[in-house]
PDB file of N, CA and C in Angstrom:
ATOM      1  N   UNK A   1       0.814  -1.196   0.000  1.00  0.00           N
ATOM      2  CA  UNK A   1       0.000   0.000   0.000  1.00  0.00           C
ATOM      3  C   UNK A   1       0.861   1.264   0.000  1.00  0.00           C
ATOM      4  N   UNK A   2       1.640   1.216   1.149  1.00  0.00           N
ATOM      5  CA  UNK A   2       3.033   2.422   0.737  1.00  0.00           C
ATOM      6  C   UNK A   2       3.378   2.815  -0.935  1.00  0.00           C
ATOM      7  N   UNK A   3       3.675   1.547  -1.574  1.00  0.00           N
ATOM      8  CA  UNK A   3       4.046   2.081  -2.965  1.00  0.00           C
ATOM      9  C   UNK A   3       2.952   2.422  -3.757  1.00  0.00           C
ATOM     10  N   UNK A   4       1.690   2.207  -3.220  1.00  0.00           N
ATOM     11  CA  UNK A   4       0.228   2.434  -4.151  1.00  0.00           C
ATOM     12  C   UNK A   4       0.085   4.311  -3.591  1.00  0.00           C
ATOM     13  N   UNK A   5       0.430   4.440  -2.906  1.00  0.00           N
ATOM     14  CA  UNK A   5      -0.424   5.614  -2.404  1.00  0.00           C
ATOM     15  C   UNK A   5       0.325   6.928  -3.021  1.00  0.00           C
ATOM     16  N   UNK A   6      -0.469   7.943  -3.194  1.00  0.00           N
ATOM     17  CA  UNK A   6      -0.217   8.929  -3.950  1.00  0.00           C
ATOM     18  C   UNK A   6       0.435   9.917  -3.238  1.00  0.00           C
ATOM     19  N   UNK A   7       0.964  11.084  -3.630  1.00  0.00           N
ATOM     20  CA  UNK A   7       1.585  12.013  -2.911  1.00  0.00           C
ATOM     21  C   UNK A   7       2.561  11.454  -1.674  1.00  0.00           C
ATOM     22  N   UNK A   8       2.624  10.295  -1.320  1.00  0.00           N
ATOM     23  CA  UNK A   8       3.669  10.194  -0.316  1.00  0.00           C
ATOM     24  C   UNK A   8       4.856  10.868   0.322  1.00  0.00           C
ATOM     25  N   UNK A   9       5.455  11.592  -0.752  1.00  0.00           N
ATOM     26  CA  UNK A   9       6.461  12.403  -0.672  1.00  0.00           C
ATOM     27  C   UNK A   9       6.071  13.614  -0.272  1.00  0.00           C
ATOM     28  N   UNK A  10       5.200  14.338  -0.708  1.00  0.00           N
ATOM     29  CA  UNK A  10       4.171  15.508  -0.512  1.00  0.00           C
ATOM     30  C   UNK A  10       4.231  15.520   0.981  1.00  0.00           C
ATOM     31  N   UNK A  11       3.518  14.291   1.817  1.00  0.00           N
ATOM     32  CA  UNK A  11       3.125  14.075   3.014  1.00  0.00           C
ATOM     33  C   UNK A  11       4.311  13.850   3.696  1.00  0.00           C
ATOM     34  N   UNK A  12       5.247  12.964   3.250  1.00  0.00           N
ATOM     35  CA  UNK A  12       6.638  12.935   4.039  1.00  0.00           C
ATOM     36  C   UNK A  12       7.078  14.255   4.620  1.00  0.00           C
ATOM     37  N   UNK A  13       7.370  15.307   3.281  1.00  0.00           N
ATOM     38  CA  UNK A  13       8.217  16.109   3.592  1.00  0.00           C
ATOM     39  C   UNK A  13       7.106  17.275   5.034  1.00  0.00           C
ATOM     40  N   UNK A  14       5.758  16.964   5.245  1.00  0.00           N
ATOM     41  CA  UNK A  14       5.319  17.802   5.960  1.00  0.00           C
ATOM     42  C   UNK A  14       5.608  17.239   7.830  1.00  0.00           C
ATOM     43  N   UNK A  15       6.117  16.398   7.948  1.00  0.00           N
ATOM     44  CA  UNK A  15       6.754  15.544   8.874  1.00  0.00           C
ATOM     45  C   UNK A  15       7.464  16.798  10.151  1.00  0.00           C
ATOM     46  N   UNK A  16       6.991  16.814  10.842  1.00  0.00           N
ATOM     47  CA  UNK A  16       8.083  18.076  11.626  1.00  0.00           C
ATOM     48  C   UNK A  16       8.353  17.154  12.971  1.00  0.00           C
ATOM     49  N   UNK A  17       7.775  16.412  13.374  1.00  0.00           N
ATOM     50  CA  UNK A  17       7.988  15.283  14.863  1.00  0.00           C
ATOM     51  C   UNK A  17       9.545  15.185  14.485  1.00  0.00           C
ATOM     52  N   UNK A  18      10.154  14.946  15.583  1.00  0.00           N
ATOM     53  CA  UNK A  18      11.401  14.317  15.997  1.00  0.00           C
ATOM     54  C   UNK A  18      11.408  12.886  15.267  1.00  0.00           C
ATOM     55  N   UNK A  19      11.659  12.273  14.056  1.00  0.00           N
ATOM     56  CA  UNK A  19      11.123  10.874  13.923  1.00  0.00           C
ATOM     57  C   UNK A  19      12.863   9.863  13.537  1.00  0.00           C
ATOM     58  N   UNK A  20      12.372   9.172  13.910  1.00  0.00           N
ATOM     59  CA  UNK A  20      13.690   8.013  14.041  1.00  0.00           C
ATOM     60  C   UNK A  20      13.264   6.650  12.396  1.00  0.00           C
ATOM     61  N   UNK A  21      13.787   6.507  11.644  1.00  0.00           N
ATOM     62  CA  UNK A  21      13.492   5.901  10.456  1.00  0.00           C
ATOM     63  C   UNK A  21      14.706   4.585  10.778  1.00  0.00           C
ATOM     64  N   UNK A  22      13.650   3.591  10.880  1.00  0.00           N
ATOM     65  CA  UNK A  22      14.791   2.280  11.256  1.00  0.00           C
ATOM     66  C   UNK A  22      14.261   1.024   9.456  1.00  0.00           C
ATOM     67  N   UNK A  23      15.217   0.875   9.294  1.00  0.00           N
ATOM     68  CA  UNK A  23      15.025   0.181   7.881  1.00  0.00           C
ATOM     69  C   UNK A  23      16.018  -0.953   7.525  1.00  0.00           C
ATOM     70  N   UNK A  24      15.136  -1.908   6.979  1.00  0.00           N
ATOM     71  CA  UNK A  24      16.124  -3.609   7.302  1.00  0.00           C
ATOM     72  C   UNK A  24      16.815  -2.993   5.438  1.00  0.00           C
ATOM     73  N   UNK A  25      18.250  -3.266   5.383  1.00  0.00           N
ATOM     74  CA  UNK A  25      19.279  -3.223   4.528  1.00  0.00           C
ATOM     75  C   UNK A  25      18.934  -4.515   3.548  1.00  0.00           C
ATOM     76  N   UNK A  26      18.640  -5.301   3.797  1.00  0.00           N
ATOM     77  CA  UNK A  26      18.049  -6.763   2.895  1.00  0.00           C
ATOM     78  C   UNK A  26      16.395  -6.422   2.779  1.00  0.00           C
ATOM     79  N   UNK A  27      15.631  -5.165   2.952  1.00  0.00           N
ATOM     80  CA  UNK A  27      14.516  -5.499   2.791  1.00  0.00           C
ATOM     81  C   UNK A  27      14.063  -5.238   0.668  1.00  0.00           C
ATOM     82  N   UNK A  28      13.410  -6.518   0.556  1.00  0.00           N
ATOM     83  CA  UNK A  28      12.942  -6.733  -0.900  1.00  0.00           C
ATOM     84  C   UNK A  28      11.674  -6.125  -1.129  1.00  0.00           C
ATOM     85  N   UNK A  29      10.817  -4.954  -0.450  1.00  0.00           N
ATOM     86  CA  UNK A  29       9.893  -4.580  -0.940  1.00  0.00           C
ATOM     87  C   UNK A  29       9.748  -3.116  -0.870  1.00  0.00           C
ATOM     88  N   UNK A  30      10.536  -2.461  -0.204  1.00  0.00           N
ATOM     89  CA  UNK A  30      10.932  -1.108  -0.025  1.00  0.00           C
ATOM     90  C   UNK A  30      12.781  -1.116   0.108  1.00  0.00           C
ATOM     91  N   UNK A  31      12.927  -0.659  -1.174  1.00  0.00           N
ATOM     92  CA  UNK A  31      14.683  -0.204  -1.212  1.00  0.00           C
ATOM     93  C   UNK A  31      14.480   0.346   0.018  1.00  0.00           C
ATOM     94  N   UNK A  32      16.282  -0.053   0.297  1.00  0.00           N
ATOM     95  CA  UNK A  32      16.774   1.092   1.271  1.00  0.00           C
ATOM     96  C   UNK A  32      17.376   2.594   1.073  1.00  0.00           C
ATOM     97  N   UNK A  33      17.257   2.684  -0.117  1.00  0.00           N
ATOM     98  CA  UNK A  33      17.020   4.156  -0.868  1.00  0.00           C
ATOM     99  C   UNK A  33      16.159   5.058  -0.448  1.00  0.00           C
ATOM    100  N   UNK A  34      15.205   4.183  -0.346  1.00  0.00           N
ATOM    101  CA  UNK A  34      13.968   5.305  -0.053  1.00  0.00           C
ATOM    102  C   UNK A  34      13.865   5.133   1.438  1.00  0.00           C
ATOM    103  N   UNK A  35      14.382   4.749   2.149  1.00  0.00           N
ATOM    104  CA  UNK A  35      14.679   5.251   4.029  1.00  0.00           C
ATOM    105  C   UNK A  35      15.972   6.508   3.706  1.00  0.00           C
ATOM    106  N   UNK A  36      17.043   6.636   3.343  1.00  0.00           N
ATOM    107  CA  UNK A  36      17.879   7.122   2.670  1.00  0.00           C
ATOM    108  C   UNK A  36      17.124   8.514   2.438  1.00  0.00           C
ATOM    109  N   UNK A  37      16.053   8.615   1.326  1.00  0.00           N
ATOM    110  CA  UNK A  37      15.291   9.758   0.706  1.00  0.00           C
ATOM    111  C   UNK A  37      14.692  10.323   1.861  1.00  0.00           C
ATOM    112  N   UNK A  38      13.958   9.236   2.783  1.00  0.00           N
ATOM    113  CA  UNK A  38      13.056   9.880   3.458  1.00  0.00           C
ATOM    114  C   UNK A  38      13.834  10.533   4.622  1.00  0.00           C
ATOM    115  N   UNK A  39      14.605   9.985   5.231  1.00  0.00           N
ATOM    116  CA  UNK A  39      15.872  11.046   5.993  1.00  0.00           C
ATOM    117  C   UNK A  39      16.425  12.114   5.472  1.00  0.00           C
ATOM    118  N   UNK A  40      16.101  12.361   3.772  1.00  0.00           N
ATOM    119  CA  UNK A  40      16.521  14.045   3.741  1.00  0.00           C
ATOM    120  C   UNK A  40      15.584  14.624   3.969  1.00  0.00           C
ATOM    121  N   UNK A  41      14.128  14.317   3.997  1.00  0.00           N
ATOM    122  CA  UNK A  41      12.967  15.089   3.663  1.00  0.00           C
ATOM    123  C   UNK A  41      12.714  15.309   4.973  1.00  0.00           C
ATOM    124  N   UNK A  42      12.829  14.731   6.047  1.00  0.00           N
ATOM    125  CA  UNK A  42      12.594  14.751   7.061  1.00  0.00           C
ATOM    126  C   UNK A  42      13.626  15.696   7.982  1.00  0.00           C
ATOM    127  N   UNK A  43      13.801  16.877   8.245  1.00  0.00           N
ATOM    128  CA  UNK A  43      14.191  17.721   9.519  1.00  0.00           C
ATOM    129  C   UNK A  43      14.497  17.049  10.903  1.00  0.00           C
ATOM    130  N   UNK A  44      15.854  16.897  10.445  1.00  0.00           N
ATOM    131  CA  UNK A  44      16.543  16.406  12.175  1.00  0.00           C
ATOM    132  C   UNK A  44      16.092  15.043  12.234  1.00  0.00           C
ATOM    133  N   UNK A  45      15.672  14.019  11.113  1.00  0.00           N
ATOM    134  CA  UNK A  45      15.701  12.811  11.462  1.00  0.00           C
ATOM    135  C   UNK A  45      16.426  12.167  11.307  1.00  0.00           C
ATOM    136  N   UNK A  46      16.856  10.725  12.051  1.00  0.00           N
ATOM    137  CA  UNK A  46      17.613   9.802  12.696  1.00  0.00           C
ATOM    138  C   UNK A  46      17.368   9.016  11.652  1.00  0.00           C
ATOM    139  N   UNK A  47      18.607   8.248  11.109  1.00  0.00           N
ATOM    140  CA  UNK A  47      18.218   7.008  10.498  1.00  0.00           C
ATOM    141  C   UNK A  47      18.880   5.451  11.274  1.00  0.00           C
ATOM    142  N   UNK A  48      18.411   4.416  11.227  1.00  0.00           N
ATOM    143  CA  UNK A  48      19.008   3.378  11.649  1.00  0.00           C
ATOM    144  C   UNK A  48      18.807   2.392  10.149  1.00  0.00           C
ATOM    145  N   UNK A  49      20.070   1.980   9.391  1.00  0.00           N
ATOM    146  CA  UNK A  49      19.677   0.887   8.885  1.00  0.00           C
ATOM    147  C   UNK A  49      20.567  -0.500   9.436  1.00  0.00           C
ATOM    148  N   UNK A  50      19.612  -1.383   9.404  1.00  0.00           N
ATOM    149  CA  UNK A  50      19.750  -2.478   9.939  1.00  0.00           C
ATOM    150  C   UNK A  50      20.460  -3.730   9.437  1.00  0.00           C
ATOM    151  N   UNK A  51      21.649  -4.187   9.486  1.00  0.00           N
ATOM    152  CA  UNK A  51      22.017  -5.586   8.644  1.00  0.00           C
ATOM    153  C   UNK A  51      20.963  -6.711   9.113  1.00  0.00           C
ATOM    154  N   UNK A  52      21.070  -7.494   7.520  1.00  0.00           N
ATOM    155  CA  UNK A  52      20.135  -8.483   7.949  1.00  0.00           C
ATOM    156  C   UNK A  52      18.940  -8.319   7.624  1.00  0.00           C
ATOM    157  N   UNK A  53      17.983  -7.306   8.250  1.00  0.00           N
ATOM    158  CA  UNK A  53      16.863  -7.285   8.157  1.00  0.00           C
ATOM    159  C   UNK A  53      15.994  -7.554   6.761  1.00  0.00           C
ATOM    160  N   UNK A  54      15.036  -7.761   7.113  1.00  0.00           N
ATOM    161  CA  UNK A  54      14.181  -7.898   5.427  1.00  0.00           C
ATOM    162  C   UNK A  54      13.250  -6.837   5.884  1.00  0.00           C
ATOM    163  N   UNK A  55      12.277  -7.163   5.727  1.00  0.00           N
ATOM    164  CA  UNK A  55      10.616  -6.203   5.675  1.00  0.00           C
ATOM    165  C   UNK A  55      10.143  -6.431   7.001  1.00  0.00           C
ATOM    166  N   UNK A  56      10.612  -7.377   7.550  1.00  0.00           N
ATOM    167  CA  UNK A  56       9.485  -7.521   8.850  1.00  0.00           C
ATOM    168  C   UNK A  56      10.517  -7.218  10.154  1.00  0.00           C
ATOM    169  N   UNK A  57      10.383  -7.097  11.519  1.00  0.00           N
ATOM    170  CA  UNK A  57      11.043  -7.044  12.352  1.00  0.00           C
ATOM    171  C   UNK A  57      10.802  -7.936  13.577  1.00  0.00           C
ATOM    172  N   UNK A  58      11.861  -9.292  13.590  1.00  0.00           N
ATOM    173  CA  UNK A  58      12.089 -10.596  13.792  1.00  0.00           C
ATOM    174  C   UNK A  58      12.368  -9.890  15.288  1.00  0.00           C
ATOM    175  N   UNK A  59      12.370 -10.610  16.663  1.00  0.00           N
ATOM    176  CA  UNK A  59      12.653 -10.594  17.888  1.00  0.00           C
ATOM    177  C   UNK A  59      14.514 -10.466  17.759  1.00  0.00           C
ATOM    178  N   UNK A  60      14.771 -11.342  17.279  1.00  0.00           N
ATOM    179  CA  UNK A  60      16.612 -11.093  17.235  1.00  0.00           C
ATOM    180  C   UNK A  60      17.068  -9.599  16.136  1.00  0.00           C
ATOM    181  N   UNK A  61      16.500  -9.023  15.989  1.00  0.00           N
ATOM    182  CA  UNK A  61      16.723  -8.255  14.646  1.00  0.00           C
ATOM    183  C   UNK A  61      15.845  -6.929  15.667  1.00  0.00           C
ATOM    184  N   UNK A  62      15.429  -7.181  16.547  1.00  0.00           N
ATOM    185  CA  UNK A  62      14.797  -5.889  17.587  1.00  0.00           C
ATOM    186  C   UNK A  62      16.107  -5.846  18.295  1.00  0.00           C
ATOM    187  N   UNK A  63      16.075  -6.273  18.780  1.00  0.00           N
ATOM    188  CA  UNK A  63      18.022  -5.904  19.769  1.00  0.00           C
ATOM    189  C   UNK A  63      19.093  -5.351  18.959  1.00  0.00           C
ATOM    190  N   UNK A  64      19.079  -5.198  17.513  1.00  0.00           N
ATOM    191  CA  UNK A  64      19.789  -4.861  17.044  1.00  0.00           C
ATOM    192  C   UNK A  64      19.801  -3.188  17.185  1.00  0.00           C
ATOM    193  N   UNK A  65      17.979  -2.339  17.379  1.00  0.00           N
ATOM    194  CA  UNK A  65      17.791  -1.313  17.538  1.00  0.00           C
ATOM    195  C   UNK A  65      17.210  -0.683  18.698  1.00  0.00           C
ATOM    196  N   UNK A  66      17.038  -1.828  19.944  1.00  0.00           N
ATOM    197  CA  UNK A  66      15.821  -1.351  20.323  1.00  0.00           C
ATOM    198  C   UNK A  66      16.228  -0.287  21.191  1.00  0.00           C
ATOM    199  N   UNK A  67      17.974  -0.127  21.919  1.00  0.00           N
ATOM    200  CA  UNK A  67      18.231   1.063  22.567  1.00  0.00           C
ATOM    201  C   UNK A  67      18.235   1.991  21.359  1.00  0.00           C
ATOM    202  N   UNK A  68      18.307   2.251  20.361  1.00  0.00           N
ATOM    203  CA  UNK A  68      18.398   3.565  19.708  1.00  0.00           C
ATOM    204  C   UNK A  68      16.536   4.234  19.764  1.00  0.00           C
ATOM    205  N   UNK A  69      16.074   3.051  19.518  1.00  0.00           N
ATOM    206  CA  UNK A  69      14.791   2.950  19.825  1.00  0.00           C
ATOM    207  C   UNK A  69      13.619   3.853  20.972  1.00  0.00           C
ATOM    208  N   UNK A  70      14.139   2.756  22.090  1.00  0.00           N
ATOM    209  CA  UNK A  70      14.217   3.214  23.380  1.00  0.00           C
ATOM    210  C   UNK A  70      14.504   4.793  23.242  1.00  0.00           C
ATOM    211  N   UNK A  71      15.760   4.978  23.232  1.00  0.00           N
ATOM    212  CA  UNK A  71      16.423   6.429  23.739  1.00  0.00           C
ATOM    213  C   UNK A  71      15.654   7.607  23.006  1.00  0.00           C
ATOM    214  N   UNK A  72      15.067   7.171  21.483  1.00  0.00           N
ATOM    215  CA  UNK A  72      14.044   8.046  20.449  1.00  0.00           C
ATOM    216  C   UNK A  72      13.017   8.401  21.694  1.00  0.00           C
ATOM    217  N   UNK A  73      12.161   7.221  22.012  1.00  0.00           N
ATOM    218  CA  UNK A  73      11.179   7.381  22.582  1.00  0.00           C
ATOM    219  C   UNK A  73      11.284   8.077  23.765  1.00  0.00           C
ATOM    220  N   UNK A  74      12.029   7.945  24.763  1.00  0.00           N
ATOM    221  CA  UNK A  74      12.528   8.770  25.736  1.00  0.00           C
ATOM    222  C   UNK A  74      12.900  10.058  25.918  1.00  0.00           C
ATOM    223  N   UNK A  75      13.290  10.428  24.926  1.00  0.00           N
ATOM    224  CA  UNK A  75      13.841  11.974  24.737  1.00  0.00           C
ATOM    225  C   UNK A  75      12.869  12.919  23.712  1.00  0.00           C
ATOM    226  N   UNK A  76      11.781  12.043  22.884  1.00  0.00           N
ATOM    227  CA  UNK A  76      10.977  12.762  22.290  1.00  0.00           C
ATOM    228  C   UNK A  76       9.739  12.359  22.561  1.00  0.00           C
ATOM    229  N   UNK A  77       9.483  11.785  23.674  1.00  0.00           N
ATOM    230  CA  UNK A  77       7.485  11.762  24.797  1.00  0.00           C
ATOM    231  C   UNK A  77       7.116  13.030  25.176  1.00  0.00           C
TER     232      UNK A  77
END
């Protein structure tokens, strides 16, 4: 649905939250280009990309982020 939907970029770039963009490096249905894109469009956002990861986020593949995670959520509640 992400790649169906229109204006996405439009809506990205209106993004002003503190936002943290975590993205699996092996994922086959969204390049990691476009986590990449969406960290310029985005003001003061964080990127994490992830080895390993595909599209989904596996319990062993959460420890890989979850203090960067964590610390997002903590400092921007």
């Amino acid at each position: 649905s992400i790649l169906a939907s229109k204006d996405r970029l439009k809506k990205i770039k209106k993004i002003k939250a503190p936002t943290l963009i975590v993205h699996g490096k092996d994922d086959p249905m969204i390049h990691v280009r476009n986590a990449y894109k969406m960290h310029k469009l985005i003001p003061h956002s964080k990127i994490k990309i992830i080895e390993n990861m595909r599209h989904l986020i596996e319990p062993e593949i959460l420890s890989q982020f979850e203090g960067n995670l964590l610390n997002h959520l903590k400092f921007n509640s």
